[in-house]
Protein backbone atom coordinates (compact mmCIF):
# COMPACT_ATOMS: atom_id res chain seq x y z
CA UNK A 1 -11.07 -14.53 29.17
CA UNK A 2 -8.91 -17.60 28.60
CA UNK A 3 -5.05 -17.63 29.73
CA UNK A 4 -3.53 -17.51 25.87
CA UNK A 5 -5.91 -14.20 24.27
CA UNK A 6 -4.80 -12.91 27.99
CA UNK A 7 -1.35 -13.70 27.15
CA UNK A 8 -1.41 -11.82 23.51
CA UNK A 9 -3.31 -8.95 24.62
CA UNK A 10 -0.42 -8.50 27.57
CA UNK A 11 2.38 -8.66 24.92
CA UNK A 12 0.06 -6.33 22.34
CA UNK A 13 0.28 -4.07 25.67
CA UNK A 14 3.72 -4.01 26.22
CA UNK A 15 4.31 -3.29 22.63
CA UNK A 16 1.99 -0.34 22.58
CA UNK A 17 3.72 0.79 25.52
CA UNK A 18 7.63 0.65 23.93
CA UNK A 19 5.97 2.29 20.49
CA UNK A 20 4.37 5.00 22.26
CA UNK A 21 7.65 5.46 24.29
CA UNK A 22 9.63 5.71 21.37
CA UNK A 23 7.55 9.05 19.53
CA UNK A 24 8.74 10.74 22.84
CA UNK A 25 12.24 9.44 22.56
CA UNK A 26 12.90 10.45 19.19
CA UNK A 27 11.97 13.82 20.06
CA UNK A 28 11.20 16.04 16.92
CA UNK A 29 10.93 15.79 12.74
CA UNK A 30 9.93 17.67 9.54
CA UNK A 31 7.12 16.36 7.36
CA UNK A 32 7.72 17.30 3.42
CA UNK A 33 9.50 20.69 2.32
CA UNK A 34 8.80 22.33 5.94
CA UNK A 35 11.95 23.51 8.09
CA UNK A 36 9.28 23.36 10.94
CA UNK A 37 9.63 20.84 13.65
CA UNK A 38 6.89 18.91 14.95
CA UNK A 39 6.06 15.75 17.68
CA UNK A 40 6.74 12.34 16.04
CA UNK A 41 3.59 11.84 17.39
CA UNK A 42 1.99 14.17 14.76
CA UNK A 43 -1.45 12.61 13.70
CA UNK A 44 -2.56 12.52 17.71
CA UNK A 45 -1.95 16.02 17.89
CA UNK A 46 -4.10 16.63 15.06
CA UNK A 47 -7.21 15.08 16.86
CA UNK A 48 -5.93 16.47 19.60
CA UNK A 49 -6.16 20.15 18.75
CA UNK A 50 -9.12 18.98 16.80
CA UNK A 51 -11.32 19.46 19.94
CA UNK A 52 -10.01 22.22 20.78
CA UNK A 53 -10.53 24.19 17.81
CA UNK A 54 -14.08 22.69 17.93
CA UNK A 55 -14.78 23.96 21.79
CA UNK A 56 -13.55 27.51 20.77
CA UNK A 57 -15.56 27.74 17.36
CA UNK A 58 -12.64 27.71 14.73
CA UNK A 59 -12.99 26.40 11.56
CA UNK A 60 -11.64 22.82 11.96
CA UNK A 61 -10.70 22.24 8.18
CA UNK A 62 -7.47 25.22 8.05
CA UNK A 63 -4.19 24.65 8.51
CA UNK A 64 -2.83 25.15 12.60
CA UNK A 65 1.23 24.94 11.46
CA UNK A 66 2.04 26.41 15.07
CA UNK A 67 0.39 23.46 16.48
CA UNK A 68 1.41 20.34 13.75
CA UNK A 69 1.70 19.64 10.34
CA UNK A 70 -0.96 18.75 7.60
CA UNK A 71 -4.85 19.49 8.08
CA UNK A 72 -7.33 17.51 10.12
CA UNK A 73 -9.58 15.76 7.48
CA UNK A 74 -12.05 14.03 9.24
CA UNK A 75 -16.02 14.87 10.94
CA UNK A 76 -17.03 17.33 13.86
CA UNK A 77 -18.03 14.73 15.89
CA UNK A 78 -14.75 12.79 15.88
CA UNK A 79 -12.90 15.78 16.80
CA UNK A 80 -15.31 15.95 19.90
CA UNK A 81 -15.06 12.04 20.78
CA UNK A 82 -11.35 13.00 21.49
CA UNK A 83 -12.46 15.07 24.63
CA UNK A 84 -11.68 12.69 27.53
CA UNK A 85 -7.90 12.63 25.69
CA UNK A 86 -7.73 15.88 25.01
CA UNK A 87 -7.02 17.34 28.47
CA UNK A 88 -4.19 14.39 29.34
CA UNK A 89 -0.73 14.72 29.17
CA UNK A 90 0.66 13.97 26.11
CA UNK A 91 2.27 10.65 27.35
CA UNK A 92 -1.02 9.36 28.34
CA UNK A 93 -3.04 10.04 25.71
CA UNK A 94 -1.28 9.23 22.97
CA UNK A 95 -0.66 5.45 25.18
CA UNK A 96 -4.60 4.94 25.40
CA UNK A 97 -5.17 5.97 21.95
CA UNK A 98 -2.44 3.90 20.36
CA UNK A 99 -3.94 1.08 23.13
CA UNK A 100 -7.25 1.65 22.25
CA UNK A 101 -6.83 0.63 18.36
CA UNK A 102 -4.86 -2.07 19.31
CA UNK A 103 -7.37 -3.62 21.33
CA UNK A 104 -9.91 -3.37 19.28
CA UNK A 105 -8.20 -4.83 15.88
CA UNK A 106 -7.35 -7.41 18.78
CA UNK A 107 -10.50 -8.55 20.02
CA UNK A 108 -12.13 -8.33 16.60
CA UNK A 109 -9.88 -11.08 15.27
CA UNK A 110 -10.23 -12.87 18.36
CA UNK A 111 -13.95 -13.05 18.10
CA UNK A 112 -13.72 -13.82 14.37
CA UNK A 113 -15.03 -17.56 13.66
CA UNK A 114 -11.58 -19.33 12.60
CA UNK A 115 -11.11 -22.79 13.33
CA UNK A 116 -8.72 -22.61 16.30
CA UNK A 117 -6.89 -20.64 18.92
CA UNK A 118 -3.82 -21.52 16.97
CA UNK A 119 -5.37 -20.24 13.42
CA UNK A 120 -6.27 -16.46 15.27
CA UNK A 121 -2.62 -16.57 16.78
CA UNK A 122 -1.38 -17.17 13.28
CA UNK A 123 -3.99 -13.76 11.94
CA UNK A 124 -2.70 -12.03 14.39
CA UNK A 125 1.13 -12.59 14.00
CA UNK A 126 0.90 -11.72 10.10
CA UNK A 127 -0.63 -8.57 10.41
CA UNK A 128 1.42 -7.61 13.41
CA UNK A 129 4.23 -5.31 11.89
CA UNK A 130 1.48 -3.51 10.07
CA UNK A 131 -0.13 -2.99 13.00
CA UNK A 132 2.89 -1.59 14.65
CA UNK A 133 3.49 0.49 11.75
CA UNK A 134 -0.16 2.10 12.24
CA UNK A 135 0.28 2.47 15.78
CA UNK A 136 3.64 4.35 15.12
CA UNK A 137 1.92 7.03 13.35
CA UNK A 138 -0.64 7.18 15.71
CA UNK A 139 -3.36 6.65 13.05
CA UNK A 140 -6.84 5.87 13.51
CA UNK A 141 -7.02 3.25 10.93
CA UNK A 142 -6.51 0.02 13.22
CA UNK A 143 -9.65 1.32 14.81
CA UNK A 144 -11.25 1.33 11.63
CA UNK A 145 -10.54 -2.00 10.95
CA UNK A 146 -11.82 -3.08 14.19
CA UNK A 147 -15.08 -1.36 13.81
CA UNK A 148 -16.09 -3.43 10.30
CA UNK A 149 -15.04 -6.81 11.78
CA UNK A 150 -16.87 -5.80 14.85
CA UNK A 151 -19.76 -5.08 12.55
CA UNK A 152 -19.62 -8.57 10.91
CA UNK A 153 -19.48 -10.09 14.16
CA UNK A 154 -22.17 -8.06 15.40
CA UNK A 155 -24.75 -9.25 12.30
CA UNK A 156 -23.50 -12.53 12.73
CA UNK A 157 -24.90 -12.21 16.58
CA UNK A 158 -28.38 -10.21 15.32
CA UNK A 159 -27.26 -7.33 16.90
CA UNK A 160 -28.28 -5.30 14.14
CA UNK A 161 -28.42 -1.55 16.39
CA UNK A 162 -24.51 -2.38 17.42
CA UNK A 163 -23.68 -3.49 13.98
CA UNK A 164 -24.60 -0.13 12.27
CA UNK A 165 -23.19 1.34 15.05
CA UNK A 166 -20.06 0.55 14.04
CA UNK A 167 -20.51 0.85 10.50
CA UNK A 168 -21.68 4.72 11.19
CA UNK A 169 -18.69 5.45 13.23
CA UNK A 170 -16.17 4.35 10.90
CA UNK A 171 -18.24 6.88 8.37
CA UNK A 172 -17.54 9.53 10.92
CA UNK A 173 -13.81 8.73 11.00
CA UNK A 174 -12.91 8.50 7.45
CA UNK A 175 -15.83 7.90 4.72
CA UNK A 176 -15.10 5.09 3.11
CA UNK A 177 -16.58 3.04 5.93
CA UNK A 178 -19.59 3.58 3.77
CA UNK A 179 -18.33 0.29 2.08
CA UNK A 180 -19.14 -1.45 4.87
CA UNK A 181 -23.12 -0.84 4.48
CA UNK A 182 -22.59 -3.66 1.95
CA UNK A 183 -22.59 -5.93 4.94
CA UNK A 184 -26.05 -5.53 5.74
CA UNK A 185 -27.01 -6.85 2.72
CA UNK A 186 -26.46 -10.43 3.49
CA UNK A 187 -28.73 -10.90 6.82
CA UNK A 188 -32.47 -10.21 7.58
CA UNK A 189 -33.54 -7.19 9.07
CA UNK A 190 -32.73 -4.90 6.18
CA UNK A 191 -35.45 -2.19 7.01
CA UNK A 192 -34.49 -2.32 10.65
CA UNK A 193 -30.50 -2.25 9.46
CA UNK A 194 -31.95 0.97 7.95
CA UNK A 195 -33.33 2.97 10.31
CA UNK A 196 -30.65 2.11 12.81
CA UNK A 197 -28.09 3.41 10.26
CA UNK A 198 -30.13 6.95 9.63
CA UNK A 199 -31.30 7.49 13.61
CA UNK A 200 -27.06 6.76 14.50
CA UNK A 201 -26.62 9.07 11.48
CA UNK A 202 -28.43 11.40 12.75
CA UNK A 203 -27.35 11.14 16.39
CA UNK A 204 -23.89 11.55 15.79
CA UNK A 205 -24.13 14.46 13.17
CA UNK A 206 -26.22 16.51 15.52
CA UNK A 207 -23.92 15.15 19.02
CA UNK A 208 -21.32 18.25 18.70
CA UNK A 209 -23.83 20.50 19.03
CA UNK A 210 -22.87 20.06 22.91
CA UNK A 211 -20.49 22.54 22.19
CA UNK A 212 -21.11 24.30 19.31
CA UNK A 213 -24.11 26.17 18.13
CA UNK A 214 -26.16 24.90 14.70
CA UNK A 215 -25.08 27.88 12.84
CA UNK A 216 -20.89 26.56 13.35
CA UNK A 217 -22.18 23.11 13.07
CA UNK A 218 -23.37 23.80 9.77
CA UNK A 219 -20.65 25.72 8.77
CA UNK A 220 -17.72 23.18 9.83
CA UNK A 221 -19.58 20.60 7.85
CA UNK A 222 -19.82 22.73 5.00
CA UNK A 223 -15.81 22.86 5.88
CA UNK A 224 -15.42 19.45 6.12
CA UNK A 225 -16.99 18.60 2.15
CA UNK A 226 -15.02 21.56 0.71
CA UNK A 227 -12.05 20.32 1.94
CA UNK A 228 -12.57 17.02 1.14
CA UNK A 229 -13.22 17.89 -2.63
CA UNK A 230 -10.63 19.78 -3.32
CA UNK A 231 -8.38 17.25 -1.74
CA UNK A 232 -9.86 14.68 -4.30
CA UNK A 233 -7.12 15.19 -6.79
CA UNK A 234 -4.85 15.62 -4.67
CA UNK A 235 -2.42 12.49 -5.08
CA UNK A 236 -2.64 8.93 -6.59
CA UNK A 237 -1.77 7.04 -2.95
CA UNK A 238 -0.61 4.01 -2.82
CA UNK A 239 -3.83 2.18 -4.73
CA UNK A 240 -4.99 1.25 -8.11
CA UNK A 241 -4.77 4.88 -9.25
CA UNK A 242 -1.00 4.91 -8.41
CA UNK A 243 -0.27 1.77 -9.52
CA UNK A 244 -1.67 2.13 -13.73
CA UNK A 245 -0.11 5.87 -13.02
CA UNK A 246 3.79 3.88 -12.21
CA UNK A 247 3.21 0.39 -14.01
CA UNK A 248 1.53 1.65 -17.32
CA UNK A 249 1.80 5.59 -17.02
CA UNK A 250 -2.24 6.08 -17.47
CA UNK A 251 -3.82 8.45 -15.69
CA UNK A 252 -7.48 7.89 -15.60
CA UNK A 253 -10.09 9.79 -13.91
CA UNK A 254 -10.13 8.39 -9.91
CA UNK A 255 -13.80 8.75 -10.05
CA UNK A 256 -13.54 6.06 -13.29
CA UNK A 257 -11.36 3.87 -11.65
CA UNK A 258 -14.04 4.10 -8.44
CA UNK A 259 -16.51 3.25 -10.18
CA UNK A 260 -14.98 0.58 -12.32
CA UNK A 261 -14.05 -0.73 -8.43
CA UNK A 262 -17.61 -0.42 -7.19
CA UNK A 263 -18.94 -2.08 -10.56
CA UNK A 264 -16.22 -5.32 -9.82
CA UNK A 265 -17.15 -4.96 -6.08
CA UNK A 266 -20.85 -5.25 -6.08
CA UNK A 267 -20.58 -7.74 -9.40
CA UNK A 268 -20.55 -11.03 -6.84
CA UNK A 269 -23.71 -10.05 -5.85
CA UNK A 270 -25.64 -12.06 -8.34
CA UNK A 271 -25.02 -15.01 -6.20
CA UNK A 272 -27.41 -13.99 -3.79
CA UNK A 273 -28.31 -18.05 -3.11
CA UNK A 274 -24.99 -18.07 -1.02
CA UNK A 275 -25.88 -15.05 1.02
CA UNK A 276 -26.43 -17.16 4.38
CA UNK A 277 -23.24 -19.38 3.93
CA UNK A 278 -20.55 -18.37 6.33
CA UNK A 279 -17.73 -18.95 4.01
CA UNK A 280 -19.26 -16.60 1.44
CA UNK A 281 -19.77 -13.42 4.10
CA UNK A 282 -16.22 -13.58 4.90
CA UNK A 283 -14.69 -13.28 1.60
CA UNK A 284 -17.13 -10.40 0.94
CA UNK A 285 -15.47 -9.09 4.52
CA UNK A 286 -11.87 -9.17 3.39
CA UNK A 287 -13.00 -8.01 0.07
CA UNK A 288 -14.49 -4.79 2.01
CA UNK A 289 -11.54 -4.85 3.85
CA UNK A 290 -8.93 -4.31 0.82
CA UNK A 291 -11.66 -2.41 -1.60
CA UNK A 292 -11.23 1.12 1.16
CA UNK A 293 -7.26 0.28 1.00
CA UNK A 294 -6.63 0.00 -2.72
CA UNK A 295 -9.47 2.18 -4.45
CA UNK A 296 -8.32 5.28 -1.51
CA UNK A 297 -6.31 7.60 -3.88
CA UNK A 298 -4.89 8.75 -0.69
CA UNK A 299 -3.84 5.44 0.26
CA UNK A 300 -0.27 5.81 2.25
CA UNK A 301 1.57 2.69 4.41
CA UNK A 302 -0.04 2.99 7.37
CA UNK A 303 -3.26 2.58 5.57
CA UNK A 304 -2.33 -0.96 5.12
CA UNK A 305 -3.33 -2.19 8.57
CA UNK A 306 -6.83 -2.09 6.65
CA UNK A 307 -5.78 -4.40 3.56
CA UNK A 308 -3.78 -6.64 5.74
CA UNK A 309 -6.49 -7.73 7.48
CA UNK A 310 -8.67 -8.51 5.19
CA UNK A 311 -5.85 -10.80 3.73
CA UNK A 312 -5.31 -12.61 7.07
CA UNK A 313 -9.18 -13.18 6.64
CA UNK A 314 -9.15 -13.86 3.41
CA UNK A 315 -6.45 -16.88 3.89
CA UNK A 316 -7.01 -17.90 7.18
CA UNK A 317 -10.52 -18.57 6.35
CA UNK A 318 -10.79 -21.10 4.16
CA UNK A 319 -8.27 -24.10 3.04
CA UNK A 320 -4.99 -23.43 1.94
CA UNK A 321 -4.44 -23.61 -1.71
CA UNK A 322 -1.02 -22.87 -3.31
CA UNK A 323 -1.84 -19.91 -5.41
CA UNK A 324 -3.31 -18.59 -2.00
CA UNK A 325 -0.39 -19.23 -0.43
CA UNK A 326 1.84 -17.72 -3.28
CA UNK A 327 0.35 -14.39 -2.72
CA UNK A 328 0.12 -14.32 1.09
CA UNK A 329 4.15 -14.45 1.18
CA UNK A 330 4.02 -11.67 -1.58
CA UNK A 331 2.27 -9.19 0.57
CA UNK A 332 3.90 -10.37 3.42
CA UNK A 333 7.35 -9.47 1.47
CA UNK A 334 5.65 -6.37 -0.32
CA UNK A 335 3.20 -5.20 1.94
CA UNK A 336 4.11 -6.01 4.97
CA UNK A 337 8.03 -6.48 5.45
CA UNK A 338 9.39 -3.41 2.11
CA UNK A 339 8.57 -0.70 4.19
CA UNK A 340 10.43 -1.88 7.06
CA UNK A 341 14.35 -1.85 8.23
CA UNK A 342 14.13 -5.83 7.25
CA UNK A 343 13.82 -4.87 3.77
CA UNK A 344 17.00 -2.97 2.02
CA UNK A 345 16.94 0.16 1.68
CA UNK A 346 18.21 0.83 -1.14
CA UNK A 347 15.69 -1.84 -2.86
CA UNK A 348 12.51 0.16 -1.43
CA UNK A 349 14.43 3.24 -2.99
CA UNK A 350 14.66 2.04 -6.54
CA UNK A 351 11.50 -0.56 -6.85
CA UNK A 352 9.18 -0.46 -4.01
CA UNK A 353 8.09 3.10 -3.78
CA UNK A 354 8.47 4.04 -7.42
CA UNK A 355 6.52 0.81 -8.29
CA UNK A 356 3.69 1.44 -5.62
CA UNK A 357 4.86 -2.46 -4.27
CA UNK A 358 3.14 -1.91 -1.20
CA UNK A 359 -0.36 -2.10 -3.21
CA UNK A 360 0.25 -4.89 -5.85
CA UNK A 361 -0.08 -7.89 -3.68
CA UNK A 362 -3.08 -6.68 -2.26
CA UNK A 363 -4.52 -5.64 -6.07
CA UNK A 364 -4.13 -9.44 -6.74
CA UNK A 365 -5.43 -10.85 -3.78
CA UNK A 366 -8.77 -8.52 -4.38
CA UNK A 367 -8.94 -9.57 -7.81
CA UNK A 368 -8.65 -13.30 -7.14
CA UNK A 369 -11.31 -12.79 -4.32
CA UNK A 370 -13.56 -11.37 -6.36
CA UNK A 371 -12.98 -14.13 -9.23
CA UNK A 372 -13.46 -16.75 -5.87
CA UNK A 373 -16.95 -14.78 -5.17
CA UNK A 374 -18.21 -14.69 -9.05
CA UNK A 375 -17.02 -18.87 -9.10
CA UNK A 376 -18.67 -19.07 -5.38
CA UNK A 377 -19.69 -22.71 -4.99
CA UNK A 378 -21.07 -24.48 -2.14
CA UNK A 379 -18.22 -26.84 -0.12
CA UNK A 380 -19.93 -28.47 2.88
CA UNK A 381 -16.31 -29.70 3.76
CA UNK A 382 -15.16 -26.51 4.44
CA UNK A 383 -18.29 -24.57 5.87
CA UNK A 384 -18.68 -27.12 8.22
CA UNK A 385 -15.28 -26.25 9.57
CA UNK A 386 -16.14 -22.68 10.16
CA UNK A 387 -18.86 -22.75 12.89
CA UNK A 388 -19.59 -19.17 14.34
CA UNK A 389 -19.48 -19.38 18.17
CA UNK A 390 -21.84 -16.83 19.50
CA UNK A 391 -20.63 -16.91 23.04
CA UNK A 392 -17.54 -15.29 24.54
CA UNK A 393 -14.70 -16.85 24.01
């Protein structure tokens, strides 16, 4: 590894280490209505207690308010992935979790085929704060992030087994990695992308049964669905339900607007004579990347690491046009900066979280990728400045 990624990935370090520092300094909180007090560092003890209600047969999917707040909402096998944290002190664990999605949103970015050193610093530095803010909560969605660029990278490279890979484990984290299969439908392979996808599938539905019997295996995925079903209608998020529910006060059905997404989403596909050009694969990338952020009724802040992403992608990845540029500095205000101490507070209190302003930016800059992919035309003066290097930087 050269001197400056070396450099960022000691300062991305150092700031995991003062964030993680930080949930034990503040000591305890209440979450909603509930006089109960739990570890700022909530969601890790979630997945924490995840594997240990899976190692002692209880039902994953029911509430554990002695232990933390909210329900665990995602697969059997990522509760048992969690078993080489599980049994570390608290400090640890939560450090090499919080260190572990930070390196990976790192090196995916770093890998990612923009023009310069310089151009990746610049990726990295606008999607920073939201990547502190996910890291705060100790969520698992930087890793998610990580994973689909990974899986670009990984097709890019032919690697097709590691590339669904990937794709499978962000499934097994939170479902709407499914998006992602949309990758594989720009390179050869297809039938091989295939059974890679169903044999990791299968591996990794069947891998907790290391510690659980079928009949509980069955059972906690039966868990899992019910849960997730009823927690369909749950909320509106901060996403394209929320917003027409604020903006416009319409409330349509969230499997509607999902479907009108997926409809807009897979519409680019028509220009299938474009499916090799670089250029091309990466604005269906940060599309992907925003699509899980703002169709997700359950959508909250640190969600956003997601969307941001794909709008460093998005703009870093092709030449700077003013209307681009225009709505980069809105999510950067919006997005990225409202929900911060930078922002007033009394501002996010009357506009930005009645008005869903977190999402809006990142609505636009989905719809005017989309519009980019349906008007896709060949530039050789700007694919020939994004040449995929297939060795290690």
């Amino acid at each position: 590894m050269s001197r400056k990624p070396l450099y960022i990935l000691l300062v991305l370090t150092a700031f995991t280490i003062i964030l993680t520092a930080q949930d034990f300094i503040h000591g305890s909180k209440t979450f909603g209505n509930d006089n109960i007090e739990y570890t700022h560092y909530n969601n890790y003890k979630i997945f924490k207690e995840s594997f240990f209600h899976l190692i002692a047969d209880k039902d994953l999917y029911v509430r554990y308010p002695e232990e933390h707040w909210d329900l665990y909402k995602y697969s059997p096998t990522f509760a048992l992935s969690f078993a080489p944290l599980a049994y570390l002190p608290d400090e640890l664990g939560l450090f090499l979790w919080n260190w572990l999605n930070c390196l990976v949103v790192f090196f995916a970015l770093w890998k990612l085929p923009f023009k310069s050193d310089k151009i990746k610093m610049m990726a990295l530095g606008f999607i920073l704060l939201e990547l502190i803010t996910s890291l705060q909560n100790a969520q698992s969605n930087a890793l998610i992030t990580g994973l689909i660029v990974f899986a670009f990278i990984f097709l890019e490279r032919k690697q097709i087994a590691l590339a669904s890979l990937f794709v499978v484990l962000t499934v097994f984290i939170k479902l709407f990695g499914l998006v992602a299969l949309a990758l594989f439908l720009f390179y050869p392979g297809k039938l091989r992308a295939i059974a890679y996808t169903i044999g990791w599938t299968i591996l990794l539905v069947l891998l907790p049964l290391i510690v659980v019997s079928p009949d509980q295996l069955f059972f906690l995925y039966q868990s899992w669905m019910d849960l997730l079903v009823n927690d369909h209608s749950a909320s509106r998020g901060l996403s394209v339900s929320g917003w027409l529910y604020r903006w416009f006060d319409l409330e349509p059905s969230k499997n509607l607007i999902a479907l009108f997404g997926i409809v807009l989403f897979c519409v680019p596909f028509f220009k299938y004579r474009y499916f090799q050009e670089l250029r091309f694969k990466l604005l269906y990338l940060a599309s992907i990347l925003i699509w899980v952020v703002i169709f997700n009724h359950k959508a909250e802040s640190p969600t956003y690491i997601i969307a941001a992403t794909g709008v460093a992608i998005w703009f870093f990845s092709q030449e700077q046009k003013m209307e681009n540029t225009v709505l980069l500095v809105l999510v950067f205000i919006f997005t990225i900066l409202s929900p911060t101490d930078f922002f007033p507070r009394f501002l996010r209190d009357a506009y930005v979280g009645p008005y869903v302003l977190k999402a809006v930016p990142c609505i636009l800059i989905w719809a005017k990728i989309t519009y980019d992919l349906i008007t896709y035309k060949n530039d050789d003066n700007i694919e020939q400045n994004l040449i995929f290097n297939t060795e290690d930087h």
